[in-house]
C-alpha atoms as a PDB file:
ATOM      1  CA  UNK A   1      13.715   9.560  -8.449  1.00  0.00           C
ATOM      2  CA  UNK A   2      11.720  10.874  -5.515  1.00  0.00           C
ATOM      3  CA  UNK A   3      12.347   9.840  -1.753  1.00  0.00           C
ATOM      4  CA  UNK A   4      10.755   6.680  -1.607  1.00  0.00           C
ATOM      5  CA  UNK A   5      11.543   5.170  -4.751  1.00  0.00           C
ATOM      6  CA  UNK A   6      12.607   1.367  -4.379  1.00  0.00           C
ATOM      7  CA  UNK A   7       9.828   0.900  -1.763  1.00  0.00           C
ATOM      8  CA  UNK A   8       6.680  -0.905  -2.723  1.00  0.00           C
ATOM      9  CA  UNK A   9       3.474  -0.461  -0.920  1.00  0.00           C
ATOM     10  CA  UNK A  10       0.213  -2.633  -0.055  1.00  0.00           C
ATOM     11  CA  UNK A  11      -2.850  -1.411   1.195  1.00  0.00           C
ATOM     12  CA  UNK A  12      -5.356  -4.268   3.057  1.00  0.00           C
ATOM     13  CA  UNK A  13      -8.245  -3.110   4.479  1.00  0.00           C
ATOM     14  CA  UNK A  14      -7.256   0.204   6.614  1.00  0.00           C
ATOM     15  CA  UNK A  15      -3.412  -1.154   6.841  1.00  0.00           C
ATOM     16  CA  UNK A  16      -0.559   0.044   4.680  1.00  0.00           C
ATOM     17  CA  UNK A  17       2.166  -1.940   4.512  1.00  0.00           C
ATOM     18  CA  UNK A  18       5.904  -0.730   3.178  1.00  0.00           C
ATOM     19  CA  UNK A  19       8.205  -2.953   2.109  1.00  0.00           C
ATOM     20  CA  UNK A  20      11.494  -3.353  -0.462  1.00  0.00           C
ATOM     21  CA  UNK A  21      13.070  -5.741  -2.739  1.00  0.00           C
ATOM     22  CA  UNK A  22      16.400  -6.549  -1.328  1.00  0.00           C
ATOM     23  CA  UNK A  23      17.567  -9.961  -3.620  1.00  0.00           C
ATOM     24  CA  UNK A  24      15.637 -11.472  -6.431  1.00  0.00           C
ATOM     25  CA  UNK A  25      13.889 -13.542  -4.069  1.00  0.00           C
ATOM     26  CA  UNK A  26      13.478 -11.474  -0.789  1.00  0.00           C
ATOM     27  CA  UNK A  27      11.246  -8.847   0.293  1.00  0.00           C
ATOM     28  CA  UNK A  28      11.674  -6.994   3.430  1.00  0.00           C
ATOM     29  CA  UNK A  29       9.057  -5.449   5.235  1.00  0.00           C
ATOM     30  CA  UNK A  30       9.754  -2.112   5.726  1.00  0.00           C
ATOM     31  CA  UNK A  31       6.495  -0.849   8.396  1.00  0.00           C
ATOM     32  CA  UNK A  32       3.110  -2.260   8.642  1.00  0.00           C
ATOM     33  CA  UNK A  33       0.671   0.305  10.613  1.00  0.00           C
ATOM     34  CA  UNK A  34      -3.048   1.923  10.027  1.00  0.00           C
ATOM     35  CA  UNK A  35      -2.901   4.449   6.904  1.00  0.00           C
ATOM     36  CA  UNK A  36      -3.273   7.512   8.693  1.00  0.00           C
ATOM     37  CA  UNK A  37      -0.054   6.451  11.038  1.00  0.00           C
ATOM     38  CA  UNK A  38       2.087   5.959   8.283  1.00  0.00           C
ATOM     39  CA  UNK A  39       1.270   9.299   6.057  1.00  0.00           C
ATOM     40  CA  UNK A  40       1.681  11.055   8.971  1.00  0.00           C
ATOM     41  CA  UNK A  41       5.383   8.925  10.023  1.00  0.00           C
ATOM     42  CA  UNK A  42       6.355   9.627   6.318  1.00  0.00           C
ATOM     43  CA  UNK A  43       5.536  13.194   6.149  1.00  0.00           C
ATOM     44  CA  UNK A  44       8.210  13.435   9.426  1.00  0.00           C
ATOM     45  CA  UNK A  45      10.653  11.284   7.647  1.00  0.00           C
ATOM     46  CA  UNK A  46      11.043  13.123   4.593  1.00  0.00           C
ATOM     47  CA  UNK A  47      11.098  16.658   6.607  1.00  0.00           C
ATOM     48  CA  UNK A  48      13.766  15.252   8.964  1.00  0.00           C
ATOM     49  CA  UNK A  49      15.720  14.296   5.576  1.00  0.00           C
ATOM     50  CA  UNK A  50      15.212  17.441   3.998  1.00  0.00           C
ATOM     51  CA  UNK A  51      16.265  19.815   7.257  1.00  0.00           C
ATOM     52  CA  UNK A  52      20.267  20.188   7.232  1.00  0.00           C
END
């Protein structure tokens, strides 16, 4: 299981959306932003998860 598993994503147009199941019938959305924004937003997640 990697970093972002449980989160589902949606690409429309040049938007990526992120978003989780949270009940059977509920999604929430996560972050909504161009695709370049939110490659580079991950990238700094998962470093800032990783550093100690």
């Amino acid at each position: 299981m990697g970093p972002l598993s449980g989160f589902n994503r949606l690409r429309i147009g040049g938007l990526r959306i992120i978003s989780r199941q949270t009940h059977a019938k509920e999604i929430l959305l996560e972050y909504a932003n161009h695709r370049d924004v939110i490659y580079e937003l991950s990238r700094e997640i998962l470093a800032s998860k990783q550093s100690p």
